[in-house]
C-alpha atoms as a PDB file:
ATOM      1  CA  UNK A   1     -23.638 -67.860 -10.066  1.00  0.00           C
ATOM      2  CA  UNK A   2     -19.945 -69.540 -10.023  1.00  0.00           C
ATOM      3  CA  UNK A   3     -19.244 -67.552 -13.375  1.00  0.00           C
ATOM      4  CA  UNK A   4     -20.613 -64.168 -12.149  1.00  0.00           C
ATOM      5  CA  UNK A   5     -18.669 -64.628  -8.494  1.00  0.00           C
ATOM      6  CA  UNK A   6     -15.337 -65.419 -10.492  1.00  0.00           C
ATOM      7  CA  UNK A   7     -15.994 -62.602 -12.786  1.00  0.00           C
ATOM      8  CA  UNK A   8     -16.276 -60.408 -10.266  1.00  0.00           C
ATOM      9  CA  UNK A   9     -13.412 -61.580  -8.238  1.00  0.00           C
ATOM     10  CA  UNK A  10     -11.322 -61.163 -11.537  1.00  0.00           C
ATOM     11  CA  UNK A  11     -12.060 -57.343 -11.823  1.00  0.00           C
ATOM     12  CA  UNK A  12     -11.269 -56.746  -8.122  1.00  0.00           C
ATOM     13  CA  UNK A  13      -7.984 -58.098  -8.828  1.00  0.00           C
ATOM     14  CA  UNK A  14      -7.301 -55.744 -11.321  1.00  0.00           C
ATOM     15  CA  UNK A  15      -8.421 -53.074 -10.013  1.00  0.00           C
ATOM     16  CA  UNK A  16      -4.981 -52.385  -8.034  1.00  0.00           C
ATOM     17  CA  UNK A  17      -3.255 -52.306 -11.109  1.00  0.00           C
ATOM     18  CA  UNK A  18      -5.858 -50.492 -13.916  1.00  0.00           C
ATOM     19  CA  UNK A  19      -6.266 -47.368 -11.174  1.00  0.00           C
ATOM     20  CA  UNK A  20      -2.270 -46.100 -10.941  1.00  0.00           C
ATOM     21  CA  UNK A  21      -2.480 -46.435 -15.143  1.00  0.00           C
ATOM     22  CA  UNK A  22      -5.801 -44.330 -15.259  1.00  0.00           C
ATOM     23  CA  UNK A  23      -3.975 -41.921 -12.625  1.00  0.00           C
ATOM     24  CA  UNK A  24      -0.710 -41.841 -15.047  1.00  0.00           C
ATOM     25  CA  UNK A  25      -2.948 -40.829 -18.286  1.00  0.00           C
ATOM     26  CA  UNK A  26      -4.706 -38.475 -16.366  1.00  0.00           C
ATOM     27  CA  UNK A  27      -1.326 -36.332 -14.857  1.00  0.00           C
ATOM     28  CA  UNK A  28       0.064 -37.110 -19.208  1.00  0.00           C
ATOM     29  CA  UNK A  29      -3.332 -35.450 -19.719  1.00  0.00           C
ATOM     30  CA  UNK A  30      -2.519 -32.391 -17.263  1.00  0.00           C
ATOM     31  CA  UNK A  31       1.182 -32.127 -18.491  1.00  0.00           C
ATOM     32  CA  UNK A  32       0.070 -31.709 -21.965  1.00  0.00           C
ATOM     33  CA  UNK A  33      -2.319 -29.442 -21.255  1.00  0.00           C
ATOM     34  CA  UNK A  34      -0.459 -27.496 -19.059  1.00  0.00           C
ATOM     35  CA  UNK A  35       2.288 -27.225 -21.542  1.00  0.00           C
ATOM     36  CA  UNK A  36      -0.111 -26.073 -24.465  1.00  0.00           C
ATOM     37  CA  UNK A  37      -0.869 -23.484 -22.077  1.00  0.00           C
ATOM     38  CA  UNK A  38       2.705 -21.905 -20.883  1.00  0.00           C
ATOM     39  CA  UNK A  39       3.160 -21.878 -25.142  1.00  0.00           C
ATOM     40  CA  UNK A  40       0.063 -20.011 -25.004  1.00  0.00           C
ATOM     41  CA  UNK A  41       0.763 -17.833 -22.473  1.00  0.00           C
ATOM     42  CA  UNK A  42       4.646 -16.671 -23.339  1.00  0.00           C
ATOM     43  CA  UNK A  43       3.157 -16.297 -27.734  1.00  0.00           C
ATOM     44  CA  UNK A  44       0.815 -13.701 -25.565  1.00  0.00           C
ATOM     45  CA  UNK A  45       3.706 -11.837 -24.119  1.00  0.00           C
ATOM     46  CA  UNK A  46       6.254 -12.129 -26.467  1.00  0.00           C
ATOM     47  CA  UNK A  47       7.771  -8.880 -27.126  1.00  0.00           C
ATOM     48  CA  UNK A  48       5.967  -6.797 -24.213  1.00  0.00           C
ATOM     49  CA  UNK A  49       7.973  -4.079 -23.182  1.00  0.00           C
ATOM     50  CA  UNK A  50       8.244  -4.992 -19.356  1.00  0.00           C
ATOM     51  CA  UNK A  51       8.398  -8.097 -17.511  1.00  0.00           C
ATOM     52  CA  UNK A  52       5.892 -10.367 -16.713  1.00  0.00           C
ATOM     53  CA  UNK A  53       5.245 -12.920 -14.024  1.00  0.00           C
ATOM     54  CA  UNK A  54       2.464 -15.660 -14.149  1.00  0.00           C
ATOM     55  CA  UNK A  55       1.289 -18.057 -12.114  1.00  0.00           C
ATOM     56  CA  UNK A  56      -1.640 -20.142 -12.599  1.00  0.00           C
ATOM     57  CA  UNK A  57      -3.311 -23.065 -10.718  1.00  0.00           C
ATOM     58  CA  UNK A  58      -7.128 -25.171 -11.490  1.00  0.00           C
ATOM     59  CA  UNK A  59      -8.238 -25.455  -8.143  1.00  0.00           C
ATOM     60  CA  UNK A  60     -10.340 -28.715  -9.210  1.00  0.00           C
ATOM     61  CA  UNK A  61      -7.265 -30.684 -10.283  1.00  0.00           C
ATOM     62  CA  UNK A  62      -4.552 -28.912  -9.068  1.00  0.00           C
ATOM     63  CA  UNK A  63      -2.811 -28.421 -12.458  1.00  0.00           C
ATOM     64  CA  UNK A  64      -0.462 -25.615 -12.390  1.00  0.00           C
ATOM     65  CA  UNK A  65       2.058 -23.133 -14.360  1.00  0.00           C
ATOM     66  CA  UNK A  66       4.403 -20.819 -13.479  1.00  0.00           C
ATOM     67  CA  UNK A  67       6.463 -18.262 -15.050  1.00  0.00           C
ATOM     68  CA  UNK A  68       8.507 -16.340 -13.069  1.00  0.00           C
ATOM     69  CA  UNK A  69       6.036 -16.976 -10.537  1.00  0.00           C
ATOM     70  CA  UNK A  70       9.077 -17.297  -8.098  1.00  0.00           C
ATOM     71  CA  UNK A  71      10.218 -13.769  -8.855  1.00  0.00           C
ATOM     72  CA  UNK A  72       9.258 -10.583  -6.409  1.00  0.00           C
ATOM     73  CA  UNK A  73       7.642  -7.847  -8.124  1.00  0.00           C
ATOM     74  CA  UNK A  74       5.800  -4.467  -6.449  1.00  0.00           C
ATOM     75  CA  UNK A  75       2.594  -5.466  -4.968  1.00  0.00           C
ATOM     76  CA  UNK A  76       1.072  -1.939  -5.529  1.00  0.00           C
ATOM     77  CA  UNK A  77      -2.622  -2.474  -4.029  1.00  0.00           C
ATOM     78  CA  UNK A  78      -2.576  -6.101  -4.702  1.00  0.00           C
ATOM     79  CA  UNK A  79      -1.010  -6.198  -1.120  1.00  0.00           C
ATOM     80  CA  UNK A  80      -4.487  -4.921   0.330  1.00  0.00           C
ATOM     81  CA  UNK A  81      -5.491  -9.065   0.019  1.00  0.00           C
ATOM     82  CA  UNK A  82      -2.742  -9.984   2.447  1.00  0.00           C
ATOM     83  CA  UNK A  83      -4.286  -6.442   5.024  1.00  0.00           C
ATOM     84  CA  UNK A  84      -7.824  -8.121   4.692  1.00  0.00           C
ATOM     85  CA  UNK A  85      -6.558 -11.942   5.263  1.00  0.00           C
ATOM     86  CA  UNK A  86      -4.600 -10.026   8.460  1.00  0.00           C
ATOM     87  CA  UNK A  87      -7.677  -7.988   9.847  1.00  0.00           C
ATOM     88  CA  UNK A  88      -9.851 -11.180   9.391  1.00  0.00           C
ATOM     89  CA  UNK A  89      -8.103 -13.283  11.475  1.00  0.00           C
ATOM     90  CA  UNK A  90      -7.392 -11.016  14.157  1.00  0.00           C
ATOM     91  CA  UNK A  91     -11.670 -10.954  13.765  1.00  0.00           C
ATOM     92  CA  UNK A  92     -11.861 -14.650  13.803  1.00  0.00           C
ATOM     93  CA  UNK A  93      -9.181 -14.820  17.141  1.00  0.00           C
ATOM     94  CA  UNK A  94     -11.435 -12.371  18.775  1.00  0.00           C
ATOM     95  CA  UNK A  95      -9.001  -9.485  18.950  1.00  0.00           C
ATOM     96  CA  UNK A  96     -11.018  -7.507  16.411  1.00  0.00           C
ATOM     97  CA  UNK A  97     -14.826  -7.035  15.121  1.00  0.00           C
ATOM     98  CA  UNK A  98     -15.916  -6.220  11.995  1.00  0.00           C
ATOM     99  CA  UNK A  99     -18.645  -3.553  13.691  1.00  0.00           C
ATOM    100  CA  UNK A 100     -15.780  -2.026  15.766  1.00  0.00           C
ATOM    101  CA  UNK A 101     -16.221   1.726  14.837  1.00  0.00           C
ATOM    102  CA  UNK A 102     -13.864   3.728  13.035  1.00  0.00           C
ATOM    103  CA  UNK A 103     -13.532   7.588  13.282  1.00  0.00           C
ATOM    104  CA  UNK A 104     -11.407   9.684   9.839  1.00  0.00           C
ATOM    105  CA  UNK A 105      -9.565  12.380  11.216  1.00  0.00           C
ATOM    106  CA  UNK A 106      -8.360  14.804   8.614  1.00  0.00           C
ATOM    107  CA  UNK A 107      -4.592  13.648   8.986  1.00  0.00           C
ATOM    108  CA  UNK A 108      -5.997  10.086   7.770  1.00  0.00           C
ATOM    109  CA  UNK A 109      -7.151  11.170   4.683  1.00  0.00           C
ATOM    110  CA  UNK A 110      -4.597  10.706   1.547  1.00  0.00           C
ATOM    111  CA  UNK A 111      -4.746  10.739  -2.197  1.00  0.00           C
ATOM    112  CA  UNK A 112      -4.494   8.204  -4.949  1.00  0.00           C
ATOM    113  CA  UNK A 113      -7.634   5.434  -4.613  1.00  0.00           C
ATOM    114  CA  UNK A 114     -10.728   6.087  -3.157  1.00  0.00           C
ATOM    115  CA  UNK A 115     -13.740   8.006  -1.739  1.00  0.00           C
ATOM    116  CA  UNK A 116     -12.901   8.798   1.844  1.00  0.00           C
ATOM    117  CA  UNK A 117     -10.120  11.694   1.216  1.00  0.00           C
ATOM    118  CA  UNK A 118     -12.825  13.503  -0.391  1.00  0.00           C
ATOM    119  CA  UNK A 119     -15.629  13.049   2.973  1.00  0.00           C
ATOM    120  CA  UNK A 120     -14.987  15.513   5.783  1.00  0.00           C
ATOM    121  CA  UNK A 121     -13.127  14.689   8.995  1.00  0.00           C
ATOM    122  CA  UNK A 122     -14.619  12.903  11.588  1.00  0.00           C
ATOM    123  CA  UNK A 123     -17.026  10.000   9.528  1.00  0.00           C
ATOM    124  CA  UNK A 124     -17.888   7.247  11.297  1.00  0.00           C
ATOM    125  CA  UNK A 125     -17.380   4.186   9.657  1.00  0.00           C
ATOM    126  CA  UNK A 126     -16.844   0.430  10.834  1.00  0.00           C
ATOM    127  CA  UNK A 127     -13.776  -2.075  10.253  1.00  0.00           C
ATOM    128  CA  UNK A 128     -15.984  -3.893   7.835  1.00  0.00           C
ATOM    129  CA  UNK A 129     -16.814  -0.883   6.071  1.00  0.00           C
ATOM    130  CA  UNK A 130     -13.080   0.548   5.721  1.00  0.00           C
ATOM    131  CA  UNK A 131     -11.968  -2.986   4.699  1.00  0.00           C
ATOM    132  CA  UNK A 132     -15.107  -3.327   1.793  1.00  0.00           C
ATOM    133  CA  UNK A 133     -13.489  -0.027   0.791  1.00  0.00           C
ATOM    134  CA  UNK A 134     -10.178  -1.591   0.693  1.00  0.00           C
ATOM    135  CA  UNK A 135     -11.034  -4.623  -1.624  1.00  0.00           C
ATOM    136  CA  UNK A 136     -14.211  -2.956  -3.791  1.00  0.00           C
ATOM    137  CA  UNK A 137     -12.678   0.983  -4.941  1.00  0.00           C
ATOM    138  CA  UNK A 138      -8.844   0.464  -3.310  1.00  0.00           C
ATOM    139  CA  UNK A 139      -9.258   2.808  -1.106  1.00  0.00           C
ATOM    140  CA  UNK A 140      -6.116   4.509   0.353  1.00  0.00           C
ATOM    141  CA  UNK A 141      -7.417   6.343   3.246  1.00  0.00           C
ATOM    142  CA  UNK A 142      -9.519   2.864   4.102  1.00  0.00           C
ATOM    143  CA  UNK A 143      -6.677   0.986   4.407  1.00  0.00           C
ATOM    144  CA  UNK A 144      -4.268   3.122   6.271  1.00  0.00           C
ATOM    145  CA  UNK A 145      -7.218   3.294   9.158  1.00  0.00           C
ATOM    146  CA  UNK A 146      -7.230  -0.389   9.239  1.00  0.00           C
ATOM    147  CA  UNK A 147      -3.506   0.010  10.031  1.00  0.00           C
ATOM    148  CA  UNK A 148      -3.502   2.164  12.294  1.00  0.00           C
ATOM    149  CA  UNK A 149      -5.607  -0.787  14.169  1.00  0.00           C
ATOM    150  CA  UNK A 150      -3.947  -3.771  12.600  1.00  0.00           C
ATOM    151  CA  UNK A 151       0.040  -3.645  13.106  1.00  0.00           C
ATOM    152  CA  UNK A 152       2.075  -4.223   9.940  1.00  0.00           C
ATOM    153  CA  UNK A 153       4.093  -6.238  11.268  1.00  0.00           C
ATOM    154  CA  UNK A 154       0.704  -8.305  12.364  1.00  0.00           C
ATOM    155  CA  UNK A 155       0.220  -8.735   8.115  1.00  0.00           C
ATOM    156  CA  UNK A 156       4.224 -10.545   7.760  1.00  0.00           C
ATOM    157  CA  UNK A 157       3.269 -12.559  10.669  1.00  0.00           C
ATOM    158  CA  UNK A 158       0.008 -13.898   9.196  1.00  0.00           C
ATOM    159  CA  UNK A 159       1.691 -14.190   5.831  1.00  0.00           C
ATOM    160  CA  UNK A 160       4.789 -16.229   7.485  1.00  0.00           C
ATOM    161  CA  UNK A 161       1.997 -18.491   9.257  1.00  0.00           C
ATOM    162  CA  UNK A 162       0.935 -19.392   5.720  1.00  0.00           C
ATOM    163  CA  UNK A 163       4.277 -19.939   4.768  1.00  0.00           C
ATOM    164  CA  UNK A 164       4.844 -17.029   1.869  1.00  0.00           C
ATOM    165  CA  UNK A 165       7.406 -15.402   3.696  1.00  0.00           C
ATOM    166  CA  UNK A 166       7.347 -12.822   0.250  1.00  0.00           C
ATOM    167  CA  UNK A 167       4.319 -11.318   0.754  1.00  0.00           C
ATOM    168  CA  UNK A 168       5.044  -8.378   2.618  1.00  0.00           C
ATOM    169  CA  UNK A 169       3.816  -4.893   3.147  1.00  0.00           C
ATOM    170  CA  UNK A 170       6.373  -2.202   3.991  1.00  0.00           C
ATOM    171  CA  UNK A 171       3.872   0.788   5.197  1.00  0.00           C
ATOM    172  CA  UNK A 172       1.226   3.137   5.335  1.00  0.00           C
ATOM    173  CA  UNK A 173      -0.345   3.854   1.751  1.00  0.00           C
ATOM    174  CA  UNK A 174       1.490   7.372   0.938  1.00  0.00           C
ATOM    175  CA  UNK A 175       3.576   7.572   4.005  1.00  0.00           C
ATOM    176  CA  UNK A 176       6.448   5.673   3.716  1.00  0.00           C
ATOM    177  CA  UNK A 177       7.818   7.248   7.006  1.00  0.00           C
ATOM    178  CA  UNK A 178       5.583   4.444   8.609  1.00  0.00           C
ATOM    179  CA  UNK A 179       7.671   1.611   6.998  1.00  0.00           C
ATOM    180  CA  UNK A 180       9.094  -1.137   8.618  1.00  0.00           C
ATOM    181  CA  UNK A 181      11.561  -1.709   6.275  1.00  0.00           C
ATOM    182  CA  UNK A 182      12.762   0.781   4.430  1.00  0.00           C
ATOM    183  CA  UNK A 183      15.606  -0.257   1.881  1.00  0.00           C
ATOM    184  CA  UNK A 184      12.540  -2.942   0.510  1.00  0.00           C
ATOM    185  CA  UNK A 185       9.791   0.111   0.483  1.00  0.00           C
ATOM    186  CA  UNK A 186      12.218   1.954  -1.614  1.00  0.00           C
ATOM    187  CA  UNK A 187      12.797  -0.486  -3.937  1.00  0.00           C
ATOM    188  CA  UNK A 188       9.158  -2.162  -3.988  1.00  0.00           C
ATOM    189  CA  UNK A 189       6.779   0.359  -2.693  1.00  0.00           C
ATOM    190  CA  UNK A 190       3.582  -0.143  -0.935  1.00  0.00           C
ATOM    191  CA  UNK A 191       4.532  -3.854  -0.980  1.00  0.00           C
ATOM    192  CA  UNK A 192       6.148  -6.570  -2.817  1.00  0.00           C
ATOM    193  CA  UNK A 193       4.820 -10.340  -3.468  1.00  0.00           C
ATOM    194  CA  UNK A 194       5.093 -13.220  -5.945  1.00  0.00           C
ATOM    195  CA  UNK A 195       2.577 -14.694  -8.583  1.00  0.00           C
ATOM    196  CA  UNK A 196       3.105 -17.624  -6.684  1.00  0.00           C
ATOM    197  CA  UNK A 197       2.503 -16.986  -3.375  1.00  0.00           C
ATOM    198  CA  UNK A 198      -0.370 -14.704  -4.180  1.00  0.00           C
ATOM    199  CA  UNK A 199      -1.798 -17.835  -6.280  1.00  0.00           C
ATOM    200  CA  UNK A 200      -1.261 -19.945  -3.154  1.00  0.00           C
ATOM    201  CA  UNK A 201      -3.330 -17.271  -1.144  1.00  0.00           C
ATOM    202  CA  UNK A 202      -6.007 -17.488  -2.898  1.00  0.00           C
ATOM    203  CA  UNK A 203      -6.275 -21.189  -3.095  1.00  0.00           C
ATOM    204  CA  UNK A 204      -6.330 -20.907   0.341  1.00  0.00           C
ATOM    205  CA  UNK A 205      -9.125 -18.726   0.634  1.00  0.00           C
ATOM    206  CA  UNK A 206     -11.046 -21.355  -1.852  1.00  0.00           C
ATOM    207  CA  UNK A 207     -10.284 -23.728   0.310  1.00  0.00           C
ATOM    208  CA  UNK A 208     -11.363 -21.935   3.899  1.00  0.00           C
ATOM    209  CA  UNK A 209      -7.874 -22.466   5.033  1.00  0.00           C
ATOM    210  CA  UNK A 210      -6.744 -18.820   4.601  1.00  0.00           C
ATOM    211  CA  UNK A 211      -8.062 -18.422   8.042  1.00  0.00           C
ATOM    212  CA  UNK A 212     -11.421 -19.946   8.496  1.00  0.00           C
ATOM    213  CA  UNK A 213     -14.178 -21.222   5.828  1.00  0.00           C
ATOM    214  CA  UNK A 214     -16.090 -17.991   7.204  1.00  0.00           C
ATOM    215  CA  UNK A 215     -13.627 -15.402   7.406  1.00  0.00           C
ATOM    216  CA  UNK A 216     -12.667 -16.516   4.131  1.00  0.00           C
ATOM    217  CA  UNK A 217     -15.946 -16.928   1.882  1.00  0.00           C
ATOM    218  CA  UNK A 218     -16.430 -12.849   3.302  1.00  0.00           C
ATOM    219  CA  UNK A 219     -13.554 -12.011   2.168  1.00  0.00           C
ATOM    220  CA  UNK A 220     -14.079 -13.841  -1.351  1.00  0.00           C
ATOM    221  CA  UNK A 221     -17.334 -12.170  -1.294  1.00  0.00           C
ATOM    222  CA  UNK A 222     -15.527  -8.690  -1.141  1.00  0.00           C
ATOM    223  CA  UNK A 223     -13.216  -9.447  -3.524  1.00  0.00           C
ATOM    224  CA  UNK A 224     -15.874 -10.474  -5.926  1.00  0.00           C
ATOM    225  CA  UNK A 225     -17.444  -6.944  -5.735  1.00  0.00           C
ATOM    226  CA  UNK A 226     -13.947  -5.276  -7.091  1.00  0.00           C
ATOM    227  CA  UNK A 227     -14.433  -2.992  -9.608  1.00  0.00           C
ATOM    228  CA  UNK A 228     -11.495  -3.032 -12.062  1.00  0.00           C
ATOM    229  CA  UNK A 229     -12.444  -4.029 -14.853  1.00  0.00           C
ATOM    230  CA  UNK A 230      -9.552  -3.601 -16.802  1.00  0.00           C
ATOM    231  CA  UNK A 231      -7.450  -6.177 -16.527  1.00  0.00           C
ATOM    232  CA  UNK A 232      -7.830  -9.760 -15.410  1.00  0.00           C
ATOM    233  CA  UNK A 233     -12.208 -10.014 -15.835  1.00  0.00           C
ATOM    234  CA  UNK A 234     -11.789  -7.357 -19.159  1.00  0.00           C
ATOM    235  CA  UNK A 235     -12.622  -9.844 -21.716  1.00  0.00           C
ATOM    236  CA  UNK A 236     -14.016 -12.955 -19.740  1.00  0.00           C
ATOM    237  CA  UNK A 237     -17.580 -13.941 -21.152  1.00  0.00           C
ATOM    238  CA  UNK A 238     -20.983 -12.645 -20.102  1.00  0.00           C
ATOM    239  CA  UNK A 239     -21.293 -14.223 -16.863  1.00  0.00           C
ATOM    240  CA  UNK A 240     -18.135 -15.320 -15.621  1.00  0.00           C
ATOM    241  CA  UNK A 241     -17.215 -13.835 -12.321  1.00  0.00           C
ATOM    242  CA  UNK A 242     -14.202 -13.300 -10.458  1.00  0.00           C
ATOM    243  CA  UNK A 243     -12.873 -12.772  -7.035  1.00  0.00           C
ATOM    244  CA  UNK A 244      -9.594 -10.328  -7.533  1.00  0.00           C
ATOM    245  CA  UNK A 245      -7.787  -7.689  -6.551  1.00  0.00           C
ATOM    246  CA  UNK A 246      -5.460  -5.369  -8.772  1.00  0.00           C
ATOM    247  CA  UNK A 247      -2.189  -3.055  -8.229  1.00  0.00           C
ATOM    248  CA  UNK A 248      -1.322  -0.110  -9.941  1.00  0.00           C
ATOM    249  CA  UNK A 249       1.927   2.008  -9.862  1.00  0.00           C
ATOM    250  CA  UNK A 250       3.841   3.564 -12.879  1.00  0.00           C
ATOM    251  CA  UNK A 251       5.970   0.816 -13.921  1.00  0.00           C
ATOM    252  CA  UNK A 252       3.760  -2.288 -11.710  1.00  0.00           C
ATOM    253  CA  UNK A 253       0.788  -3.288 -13.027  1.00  0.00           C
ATOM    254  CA  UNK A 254      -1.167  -6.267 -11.327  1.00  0.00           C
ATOM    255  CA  UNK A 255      -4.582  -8.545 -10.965  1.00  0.00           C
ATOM    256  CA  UNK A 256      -4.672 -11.704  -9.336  1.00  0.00           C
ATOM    257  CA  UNK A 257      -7.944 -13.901  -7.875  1.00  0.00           C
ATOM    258  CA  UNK A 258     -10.399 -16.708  -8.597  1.00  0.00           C
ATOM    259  CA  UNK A 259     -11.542 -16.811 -12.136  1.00  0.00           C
ATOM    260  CA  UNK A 260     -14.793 -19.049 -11.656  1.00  0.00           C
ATOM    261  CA  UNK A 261     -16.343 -21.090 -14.616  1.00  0.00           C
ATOM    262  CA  UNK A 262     -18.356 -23.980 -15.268  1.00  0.00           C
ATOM    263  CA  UNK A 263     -15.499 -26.407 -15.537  1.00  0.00           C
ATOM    264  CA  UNK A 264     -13.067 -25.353 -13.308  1.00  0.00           C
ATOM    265  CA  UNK A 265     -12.239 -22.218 -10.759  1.00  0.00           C
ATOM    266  CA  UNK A 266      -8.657 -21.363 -11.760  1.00  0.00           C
ATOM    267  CA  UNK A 267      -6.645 -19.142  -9.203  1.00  0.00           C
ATOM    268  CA  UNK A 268      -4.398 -16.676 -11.885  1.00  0.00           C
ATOM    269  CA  UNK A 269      -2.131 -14.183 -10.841  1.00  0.00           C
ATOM    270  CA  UNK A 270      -0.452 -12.197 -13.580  1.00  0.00           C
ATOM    271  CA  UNK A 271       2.262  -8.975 -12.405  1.00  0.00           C
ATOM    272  CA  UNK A 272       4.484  -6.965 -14.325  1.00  0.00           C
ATOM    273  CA  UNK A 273       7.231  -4.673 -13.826  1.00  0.00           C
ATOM    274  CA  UNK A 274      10.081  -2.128 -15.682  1.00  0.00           C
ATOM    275  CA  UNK A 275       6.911  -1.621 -17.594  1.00  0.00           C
ATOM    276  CA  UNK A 276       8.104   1.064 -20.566  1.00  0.00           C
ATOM    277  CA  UNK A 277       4.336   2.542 -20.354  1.00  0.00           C
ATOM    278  CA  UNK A 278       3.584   4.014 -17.510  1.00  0.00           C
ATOM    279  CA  UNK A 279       0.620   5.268 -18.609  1.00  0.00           C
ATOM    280  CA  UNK A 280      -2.818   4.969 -16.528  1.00  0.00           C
ATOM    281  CA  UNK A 281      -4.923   4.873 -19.881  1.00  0.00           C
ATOM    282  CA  UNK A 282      -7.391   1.818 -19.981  1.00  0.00           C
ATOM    283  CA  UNK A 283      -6.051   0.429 -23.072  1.00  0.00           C
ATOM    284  CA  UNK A 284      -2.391   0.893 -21.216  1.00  0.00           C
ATOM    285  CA  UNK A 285      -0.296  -2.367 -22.734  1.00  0.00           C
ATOM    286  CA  UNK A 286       0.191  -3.843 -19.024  1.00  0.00           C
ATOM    287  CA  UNK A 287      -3.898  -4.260 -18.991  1.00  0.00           C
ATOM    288  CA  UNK A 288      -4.202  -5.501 -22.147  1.00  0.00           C
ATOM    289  CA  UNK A 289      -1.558  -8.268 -21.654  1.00  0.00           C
ATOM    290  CA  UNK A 290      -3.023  -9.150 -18.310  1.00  0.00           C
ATOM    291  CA  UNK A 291      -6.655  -9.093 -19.911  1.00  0.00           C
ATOM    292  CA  UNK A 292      -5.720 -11.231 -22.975  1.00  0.00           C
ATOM    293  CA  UNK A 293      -3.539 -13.710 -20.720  1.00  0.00           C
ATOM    294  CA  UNK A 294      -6.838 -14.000 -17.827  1.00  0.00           C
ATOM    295  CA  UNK A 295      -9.158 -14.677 -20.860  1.00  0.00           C
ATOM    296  CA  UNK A 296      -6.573 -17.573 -22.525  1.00  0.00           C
ATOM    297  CA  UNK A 297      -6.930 -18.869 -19.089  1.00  0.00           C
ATOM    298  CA  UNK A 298     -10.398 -19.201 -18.707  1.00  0.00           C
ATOM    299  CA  UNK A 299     -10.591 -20.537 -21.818  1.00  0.00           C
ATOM    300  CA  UNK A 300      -8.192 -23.216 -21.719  1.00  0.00           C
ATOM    301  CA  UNK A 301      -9.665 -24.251 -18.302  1.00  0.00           C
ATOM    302  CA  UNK A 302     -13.305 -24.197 -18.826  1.00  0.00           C
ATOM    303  CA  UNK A 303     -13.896 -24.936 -22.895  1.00  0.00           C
ATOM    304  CA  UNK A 304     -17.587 -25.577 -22.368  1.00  0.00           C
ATOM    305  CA  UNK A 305     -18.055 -21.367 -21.492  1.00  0.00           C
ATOM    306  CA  UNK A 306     -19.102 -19.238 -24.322  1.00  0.00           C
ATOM    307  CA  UNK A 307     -15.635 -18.014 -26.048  1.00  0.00           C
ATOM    308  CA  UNK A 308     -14.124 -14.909 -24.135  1.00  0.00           C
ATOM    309  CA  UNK A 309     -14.199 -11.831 -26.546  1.00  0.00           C
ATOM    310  CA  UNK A 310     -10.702 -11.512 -26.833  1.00  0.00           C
ATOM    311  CA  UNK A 311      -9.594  -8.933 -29.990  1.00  0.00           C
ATOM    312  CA  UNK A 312      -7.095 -10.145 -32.323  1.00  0.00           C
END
């Protein structure tokens, strides 16, 4: 008994000194890895014609990347995350409710995205139903009756609460006589953003501190219903699924979200901009960089999947 107690006394005393080694070859681990992947990443984009911001973070470890995540680009409709994050806690302060009906009056309706500019005046819809219209099809018309309820400004000052003082929107979707700022609406559009703030968003909504854990698993839940599938989840494995949200405009091309495997969920947010193709064809180069760069991802973060499909 003498020889056990000592022995165990012995590896108590080490303890203190074998755990800050195990947490140093853990982070040399990380780096590495980390590193392999920004390689990765920039062989992936060299030569695009446009230029590319990525930011990437495991939300099990915390391991991160970023290039040019500090940059702004044009949010296009990625900026519709921030509108629902917004709405969701003026729900959760009680200001709000999701069943609140909505009424489309024919001065509402506008092009681009969407159903709702092509359904007569006067539908009756709910918040909840505009903003699953929002997230799931991008719907223009959805969004600008949410606006009319929710203030822009209301969206900067939940963004500033979260500290990502970048993540702004500027106005109404096609009616930039709305906009609150004007010399940023003409240079960035709808809205404007970074990879890394958006990344940080979404962590937060993984983590139920966006605005609450239930206010943010619905909104999760909405974005996991999205229905672009030409970018970011293009060439992920049968089976993976994703919670994202993507932005088109002629020379912005976006996807950002929760790429959820069995190793790791990895928040990912890729933008472009001065894209030379300002196509809207599927196989546009913008969505197959961002598809090819989402799929490396996943891959690098959760080896045990089956391998995404990616084409040579």
């Amino acid at each position: 008994m003498p020889l056990i107690r000592l022995a165990l006394l012995l590896a108590l005393a080490l303890l203190p000194a074998c755990a800050p080694a195990a947490a140093q070859a853990r982070s040399a681990r990380a780096s590495t890895d980390t590193a392999a992947l920004r390689r990765t990443i920039e062989n992936a984009s060299a030569g695009y014609q446009g230029i590319v911001g990525v930011s990437v973070r495991n939300l099990a470890t915390g391991e991160s990347l970023s290039i040019r995540g500090g940059e702004t680009f044009s949010s296009a409709s990625l900026i519709k995350v921030a509108v629902l994050v917004a709405l969701l806690d003026e729900v959760e302060k009680g200001t709000m409710r999701l069943d609140e009906p909505l009424s489309m009056l024919a001065r509402d309706r506008v092009g681009g995205s969407g159903v709702l500019q092509h359904f007569r005046p006067g539908l009756q819809l709910t918040v909840e139903d505009a903003a699953r219209l929002m997230i799931i099809i991008s719907d223009n018309t959805a969004t600008n009756l949410l606006l009319e309820k929710l203030n822009i400004r209301t969206v900067w000052t939940k963004m500033e609460a979260l500290g990502l003082p970048h993540t702004k929107i500027h106005s109404k979707t096609f009616n930039r006589a709305t906009s609150v700022a004007m010399d940023s609406s003409v240079k960035y559009g709808l809205g404007v953003t970074t990879p890394d703030e958006t990344v940080e968003l979404f962590a937060r909504l993984h983590a139920g501190t966006a605005v609450s854990p239930r206010m943010d698993s619905l909104a999760l839940a909405m974005l996991r219903e999205n229905e672009d599938w030409n970018k970011l989840t293009r060439w992920l494995p049968e089976g993976a699924r994703a919670a994202h949200k993507s932005g088109d405009v002629d020379q912005a091309r976006n996807d950002c979200g929760i790429l959820y495997g069995p190793d790791a969920p990895v928040a990912i947010c890729v933008m472009t901009r001065e894209n030379r193709d300002t196509s809207y064809a599927t196989d546009n180069p913008a969505n197959l960089l961002i598809a090819r760069i989402g799929a490396l991802v996943y891959q690098h973060f959760n080896p045990s999947a089956p391998p995404p499909a990616i084409p040579r």
